[in-house]
N, C-alpha and C. Protein backbone atom coordinates (compact mmCIF):
# COMPACT_ATOMS: atom_id res chain seq x y z
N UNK A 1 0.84 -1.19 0.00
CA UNK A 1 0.00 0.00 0.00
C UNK A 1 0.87 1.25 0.00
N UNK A 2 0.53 2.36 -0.50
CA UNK A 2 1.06 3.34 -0.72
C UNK A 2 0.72 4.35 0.53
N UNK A 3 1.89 4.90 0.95
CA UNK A 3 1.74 6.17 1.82
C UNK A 3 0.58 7.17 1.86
N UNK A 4 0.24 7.47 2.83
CA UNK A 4 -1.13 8.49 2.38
C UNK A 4 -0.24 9.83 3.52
N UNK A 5 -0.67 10.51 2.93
CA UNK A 5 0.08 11.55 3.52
C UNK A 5 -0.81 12.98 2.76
N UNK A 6 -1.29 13.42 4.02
CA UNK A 6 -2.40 14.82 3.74
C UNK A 6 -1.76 15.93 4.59
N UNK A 7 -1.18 17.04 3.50
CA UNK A 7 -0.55 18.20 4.43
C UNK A 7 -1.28 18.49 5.77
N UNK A 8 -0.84 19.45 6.31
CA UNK A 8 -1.73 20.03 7.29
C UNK A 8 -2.47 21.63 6.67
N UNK A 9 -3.20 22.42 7.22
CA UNK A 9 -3.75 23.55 6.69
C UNK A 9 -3.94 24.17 8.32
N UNK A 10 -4.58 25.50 7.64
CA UNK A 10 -5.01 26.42 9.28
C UNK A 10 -5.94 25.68 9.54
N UNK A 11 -6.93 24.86 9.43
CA UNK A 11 -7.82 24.12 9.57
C UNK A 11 -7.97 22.99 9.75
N UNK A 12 -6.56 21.99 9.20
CA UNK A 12 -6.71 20.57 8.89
C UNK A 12 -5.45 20.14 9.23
N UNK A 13 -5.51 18.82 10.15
CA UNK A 13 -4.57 18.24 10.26
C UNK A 13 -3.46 17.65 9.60
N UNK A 14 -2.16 17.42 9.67
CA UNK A 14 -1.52 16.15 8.98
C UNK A 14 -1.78 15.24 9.11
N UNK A 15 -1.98 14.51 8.36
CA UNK A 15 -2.20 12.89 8.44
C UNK A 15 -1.65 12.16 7.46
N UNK A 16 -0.51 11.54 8.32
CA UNK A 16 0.65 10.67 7.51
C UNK A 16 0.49 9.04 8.30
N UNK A 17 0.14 8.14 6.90
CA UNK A 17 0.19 6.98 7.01
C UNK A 17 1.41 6.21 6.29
N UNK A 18 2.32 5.46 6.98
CA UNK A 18 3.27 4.84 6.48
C UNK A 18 3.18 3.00 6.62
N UNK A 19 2.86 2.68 5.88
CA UNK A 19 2.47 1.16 6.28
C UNK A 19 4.30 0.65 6.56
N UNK A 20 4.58 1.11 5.79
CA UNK A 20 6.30 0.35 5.54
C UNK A 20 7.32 0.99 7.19
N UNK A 21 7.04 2.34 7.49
CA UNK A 21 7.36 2.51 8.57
C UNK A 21 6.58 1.92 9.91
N UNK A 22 5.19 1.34 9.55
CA UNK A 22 4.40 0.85 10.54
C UNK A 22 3.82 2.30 11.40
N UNK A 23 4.29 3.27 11.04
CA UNK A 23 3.47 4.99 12.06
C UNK A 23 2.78 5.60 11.27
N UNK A 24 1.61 6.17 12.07
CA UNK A 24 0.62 6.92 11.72
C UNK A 24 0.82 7.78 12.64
N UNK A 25 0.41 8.77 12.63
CA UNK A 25 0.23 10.07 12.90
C UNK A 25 -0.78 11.49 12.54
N UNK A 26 -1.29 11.65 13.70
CA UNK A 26 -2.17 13.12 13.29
C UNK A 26 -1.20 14.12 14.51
N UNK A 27 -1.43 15.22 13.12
CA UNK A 27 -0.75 16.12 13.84
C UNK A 27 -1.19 17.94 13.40
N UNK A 28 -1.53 18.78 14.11
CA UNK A 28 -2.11 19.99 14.13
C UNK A 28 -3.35 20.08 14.66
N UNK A 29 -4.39 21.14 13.98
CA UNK A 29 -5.92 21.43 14.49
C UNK A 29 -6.32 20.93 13.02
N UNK A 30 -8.07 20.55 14.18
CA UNK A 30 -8.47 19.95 13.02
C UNK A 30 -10.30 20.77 13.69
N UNK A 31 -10.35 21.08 12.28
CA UNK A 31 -11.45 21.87 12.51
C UNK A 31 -11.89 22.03 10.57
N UNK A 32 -12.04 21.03 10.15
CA UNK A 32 -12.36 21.03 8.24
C UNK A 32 -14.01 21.66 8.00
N UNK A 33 -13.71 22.62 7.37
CA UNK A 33 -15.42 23.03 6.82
C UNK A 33 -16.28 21.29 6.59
N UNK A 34 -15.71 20.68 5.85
CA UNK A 34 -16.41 19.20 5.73
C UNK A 34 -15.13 18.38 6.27
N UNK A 35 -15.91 18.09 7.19
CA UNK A 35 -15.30 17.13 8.31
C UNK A 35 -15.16 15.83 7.42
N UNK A 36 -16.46 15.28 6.69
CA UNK A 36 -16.47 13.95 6.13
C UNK A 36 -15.60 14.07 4.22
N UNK A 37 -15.19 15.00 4.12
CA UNK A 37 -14.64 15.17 3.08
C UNK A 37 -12.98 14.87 3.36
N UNK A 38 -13.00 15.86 4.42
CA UNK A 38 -11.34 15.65 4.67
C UNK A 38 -10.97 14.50 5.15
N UNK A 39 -12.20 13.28 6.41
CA UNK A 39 -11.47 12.52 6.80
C UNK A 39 -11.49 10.99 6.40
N UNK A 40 -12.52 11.25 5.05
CA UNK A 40 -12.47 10.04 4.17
C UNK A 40 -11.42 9.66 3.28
N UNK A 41 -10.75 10.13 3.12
CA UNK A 41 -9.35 9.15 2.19
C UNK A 41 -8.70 8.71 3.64
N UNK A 42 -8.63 9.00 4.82
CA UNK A 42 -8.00 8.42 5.58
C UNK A 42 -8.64 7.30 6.16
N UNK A 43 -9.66 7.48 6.46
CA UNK A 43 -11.05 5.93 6.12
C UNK A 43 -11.05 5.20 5.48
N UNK A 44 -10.68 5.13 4.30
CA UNK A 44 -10.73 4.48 3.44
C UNK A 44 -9.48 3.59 3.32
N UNK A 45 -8.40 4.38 3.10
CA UNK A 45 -7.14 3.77 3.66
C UNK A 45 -7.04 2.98 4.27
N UNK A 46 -7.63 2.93 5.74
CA UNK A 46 -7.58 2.15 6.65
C UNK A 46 -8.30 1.25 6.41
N UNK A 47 -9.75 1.24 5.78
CA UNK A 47 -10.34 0.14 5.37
C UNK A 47 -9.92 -1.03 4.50
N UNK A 48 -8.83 -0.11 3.94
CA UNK A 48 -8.49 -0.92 2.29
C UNK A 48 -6.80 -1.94 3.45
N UNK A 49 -6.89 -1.23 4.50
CA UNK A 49 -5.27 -1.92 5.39
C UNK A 49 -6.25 -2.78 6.01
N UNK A 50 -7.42 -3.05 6.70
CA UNK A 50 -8.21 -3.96 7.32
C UNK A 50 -8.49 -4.67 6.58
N UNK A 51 -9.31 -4.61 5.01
CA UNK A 51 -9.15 -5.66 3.98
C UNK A 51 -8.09 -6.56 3.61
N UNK A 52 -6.93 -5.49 3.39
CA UNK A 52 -5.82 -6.76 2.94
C UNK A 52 -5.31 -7.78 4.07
N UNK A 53 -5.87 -7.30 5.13
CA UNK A 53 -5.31 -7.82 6.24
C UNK A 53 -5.91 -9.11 6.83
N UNK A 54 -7.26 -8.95 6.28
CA UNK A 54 -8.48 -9.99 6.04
C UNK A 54 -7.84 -10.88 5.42
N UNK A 55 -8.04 -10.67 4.37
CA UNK A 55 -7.35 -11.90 3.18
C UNK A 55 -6.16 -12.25 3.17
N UNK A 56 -5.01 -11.75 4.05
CA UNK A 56 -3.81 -12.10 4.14
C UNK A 56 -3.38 -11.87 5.39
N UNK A 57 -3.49 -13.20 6.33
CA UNK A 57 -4.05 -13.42 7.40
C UNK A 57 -2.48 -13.22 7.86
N UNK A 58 -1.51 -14.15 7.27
CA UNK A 58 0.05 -13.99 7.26
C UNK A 58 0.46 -12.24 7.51
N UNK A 59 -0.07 -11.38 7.40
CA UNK A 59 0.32 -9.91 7.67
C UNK A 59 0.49 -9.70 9.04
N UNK A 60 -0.03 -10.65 9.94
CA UNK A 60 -0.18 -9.99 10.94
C UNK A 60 1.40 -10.04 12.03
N UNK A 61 2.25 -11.13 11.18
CA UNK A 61 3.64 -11.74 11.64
C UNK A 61 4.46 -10.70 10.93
N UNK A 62 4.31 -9.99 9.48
CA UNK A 62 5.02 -8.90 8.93
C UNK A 62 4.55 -7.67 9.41
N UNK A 63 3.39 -7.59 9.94
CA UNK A 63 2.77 -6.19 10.39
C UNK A 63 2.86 -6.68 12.20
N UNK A 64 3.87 -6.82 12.84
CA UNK A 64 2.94 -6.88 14.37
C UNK A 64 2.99 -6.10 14.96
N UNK A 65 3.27 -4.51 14.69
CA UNK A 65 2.77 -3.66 15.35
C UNK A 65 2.67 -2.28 14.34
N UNK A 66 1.41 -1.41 14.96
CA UNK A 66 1.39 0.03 14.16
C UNK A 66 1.40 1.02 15.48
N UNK A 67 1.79 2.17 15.32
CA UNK A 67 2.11 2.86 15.83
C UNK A 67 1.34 4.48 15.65
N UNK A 68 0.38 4.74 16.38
CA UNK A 68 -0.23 5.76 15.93
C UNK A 68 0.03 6.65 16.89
N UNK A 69 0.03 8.29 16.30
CA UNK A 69 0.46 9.17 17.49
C UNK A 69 -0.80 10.42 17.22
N UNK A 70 -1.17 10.87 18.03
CA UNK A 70 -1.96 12.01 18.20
C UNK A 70 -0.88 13.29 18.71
N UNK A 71 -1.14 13.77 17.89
CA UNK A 71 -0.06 15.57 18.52
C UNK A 71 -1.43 16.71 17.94
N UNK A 72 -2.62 16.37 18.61
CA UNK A 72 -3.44 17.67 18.00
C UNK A 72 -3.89 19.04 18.98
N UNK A 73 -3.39 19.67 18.46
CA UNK A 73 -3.76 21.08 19.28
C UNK A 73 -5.48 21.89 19.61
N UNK A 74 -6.05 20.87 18.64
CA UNK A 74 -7.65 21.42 18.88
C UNK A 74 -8.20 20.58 17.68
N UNK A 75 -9.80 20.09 18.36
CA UNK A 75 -10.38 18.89 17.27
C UNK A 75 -12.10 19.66 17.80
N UNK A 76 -12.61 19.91 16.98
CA UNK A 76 -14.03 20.52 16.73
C UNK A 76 -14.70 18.93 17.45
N UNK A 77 -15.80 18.89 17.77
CA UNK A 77 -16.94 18.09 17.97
C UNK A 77 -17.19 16.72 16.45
N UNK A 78 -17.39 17.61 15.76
CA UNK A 78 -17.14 16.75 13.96
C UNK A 78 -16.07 15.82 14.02
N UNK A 79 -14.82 16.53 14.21
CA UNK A 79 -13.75 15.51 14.02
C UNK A 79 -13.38 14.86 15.22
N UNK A 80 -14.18 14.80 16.58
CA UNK A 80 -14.18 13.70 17.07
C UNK A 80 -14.73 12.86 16.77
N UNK A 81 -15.68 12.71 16.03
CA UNK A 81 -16.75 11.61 15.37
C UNK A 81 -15.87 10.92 14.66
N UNK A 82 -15.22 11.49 13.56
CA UNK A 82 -14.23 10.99 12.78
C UNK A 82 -12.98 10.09 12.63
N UNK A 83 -12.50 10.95 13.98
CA UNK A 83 -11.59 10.03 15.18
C UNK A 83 -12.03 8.89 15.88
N UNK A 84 -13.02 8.92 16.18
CA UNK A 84 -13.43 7.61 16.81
C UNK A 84 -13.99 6.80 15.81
N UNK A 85 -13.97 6.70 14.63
CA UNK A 85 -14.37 6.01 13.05
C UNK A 85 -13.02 5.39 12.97
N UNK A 86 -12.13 6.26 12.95
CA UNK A 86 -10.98 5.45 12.81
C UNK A 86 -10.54 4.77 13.73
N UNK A 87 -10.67 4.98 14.86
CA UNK A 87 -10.08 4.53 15.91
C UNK A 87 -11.13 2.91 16.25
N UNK A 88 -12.55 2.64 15.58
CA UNK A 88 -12.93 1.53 15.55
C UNK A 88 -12.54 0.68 14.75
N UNK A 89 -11.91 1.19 13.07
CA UNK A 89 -11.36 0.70 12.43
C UNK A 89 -9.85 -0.18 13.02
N UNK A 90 -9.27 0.70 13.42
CA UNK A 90 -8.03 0.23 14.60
C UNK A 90 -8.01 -1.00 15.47
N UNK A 91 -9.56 -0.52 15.88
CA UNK A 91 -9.51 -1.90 17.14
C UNK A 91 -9.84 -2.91 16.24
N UNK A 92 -10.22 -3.53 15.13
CA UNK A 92 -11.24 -4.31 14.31
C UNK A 92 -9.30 -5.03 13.50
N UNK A 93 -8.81 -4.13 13.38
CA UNK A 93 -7.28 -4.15 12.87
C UNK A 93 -6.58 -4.58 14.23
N UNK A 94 -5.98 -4.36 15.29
CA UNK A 94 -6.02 -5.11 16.73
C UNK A 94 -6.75 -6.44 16.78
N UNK A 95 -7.80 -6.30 16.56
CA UNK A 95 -8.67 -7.69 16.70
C UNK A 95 -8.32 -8.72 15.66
N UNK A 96 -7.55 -8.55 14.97
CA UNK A 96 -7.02 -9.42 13.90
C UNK A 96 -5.24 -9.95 13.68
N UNK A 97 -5.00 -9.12 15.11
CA UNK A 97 -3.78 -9.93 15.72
C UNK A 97 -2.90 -8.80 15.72
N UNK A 98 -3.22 -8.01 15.12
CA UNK A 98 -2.06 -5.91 14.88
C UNK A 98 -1.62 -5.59 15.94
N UNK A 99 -0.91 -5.49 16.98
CA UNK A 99 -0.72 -4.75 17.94
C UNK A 99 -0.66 -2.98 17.66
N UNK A 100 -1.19 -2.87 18.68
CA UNK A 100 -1.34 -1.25 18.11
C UNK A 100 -0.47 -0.36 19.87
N UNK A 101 -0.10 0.79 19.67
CA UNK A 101 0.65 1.45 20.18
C UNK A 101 0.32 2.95 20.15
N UNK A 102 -0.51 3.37 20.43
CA UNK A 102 -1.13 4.75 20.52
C UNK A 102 -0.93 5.90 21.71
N UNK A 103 0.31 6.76 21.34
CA UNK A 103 0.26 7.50 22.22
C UNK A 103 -0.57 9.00 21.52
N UNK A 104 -1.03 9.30 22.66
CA UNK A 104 -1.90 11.00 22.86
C UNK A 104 -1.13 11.69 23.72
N UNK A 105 -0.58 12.90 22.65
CA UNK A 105 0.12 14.36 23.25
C UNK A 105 -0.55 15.17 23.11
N UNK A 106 -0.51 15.99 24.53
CA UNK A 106 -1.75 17.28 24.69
C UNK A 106 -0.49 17.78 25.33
N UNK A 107 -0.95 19.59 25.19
CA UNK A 107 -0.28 20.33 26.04
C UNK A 107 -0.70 20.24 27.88
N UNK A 108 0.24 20.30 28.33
CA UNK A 108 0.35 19.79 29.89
C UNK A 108 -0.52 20.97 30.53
N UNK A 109 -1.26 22.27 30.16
CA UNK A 109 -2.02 23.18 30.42
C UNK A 109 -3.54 22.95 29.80
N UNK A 110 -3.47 21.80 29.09
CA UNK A 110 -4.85 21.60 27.98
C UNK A 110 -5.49 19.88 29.08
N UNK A 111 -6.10 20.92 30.27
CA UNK A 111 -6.67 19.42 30.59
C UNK A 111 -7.70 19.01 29.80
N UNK A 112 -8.76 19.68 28.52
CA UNK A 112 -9.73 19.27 28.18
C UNK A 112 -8.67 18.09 26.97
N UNK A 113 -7.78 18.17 26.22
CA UNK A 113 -7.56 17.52 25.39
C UNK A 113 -7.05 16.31 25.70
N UNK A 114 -6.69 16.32 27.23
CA UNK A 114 -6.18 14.66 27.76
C UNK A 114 -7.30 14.08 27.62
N UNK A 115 -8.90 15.14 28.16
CA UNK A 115 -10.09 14.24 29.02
C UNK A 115 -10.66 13.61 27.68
N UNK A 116 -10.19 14.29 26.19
CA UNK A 116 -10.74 13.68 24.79
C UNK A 116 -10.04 12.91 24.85
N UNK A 117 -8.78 12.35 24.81
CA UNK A 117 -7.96 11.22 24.59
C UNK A 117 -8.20 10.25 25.52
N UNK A 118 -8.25 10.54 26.92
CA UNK A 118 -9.33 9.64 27.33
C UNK A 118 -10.25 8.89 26.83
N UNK A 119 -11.64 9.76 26.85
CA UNK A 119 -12.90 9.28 26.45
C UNK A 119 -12.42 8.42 25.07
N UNK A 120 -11.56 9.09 24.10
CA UNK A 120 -11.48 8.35 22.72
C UNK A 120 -11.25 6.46 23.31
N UNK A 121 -10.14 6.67 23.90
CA UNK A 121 -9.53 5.37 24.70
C UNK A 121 -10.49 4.69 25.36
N UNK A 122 -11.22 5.27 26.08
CA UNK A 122 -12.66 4.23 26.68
C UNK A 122 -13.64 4.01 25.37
N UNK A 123 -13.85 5.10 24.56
CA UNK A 123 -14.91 4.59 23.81
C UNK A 123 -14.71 3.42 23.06
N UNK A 124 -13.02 3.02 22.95
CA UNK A 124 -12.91 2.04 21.42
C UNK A 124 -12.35 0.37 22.62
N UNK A 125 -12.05 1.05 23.68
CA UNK A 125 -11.66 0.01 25.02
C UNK A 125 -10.39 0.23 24.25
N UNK A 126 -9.55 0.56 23.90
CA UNK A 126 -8.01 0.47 23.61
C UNK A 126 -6.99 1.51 24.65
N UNK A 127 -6.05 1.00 25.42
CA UNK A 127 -5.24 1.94 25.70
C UNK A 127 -4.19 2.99 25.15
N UNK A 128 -4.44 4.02 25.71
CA UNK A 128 -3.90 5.24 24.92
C UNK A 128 -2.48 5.57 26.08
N UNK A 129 -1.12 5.92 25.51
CA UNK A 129 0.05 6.10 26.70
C UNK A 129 -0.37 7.94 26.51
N UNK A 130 -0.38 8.41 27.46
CA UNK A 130 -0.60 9.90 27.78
C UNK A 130 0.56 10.70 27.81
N UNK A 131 0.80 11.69 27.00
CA UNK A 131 2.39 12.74 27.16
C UNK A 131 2.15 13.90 27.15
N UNK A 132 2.23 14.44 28.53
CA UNK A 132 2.11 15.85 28.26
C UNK A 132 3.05 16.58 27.66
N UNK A 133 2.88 18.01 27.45
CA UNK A 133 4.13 18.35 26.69
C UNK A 133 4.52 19.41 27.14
């Protein structure tokens, strides 16, 4: 699979997928006029990494771990929805033998953005490692 890699904007996050490095990453504010515009090629992506992963059950001994990092400075209501889309995708990818590795960086003054990385972490039951910054 090919790298997906979406600049960042005043509005929109980075979002760099590296299957070959095994890391993902979001990184900036995310606040997209269309929330479901911007965060569908990264949906999809992931769907199309849960598919092959289906049918090529052997991935999970070349893939045994991904590495996702959160570094976001502000996420609208919308793109928590979005986030937690992917982040079910994740566990469904986990549930198929993936080890996953998800740390969430918030600024060490931003208690609301730990209490989202939280809740994200209870909503999908996956543990999240916490870094303030």
């Amino acid at each position: 699979m090919n790298d997906l890699i979406i600049e960042a904007t005043e509005f929109t996050p980075e979002i760099y997928f590296s299957l070959t490095q095994r890391k993902f990453h979001f990184k900036g504010v995310s606040r997209p006029e269309d929330v479901i515009k911007f965060y569908n090629p990264a949906i999809q992506w992931l769907k199309e990494l849960e598919q092959t992963i289906h049918s090529h059950v052997d991935m999970r001994y070349t893939i045994p771990l991904l590495h996702i990092e959160f570094r976001l400075n502000y996420f609208n209501s919308a793109s928590s929805k979005m986030l937690l889309q992917i982040l079910q995708i994740l566990k469904r990818i986990k549930e198929m033998g993936i080890d996953l590795v998800i740390d969430w960086y918030y600024d060490a003054n931003d208690e609301a953005m730990y209490e989202d990385g939280m809740d994200l972490s209870e909503s999908v039951d996956i543990p999240f490692n916490f870094h303030s910054c």
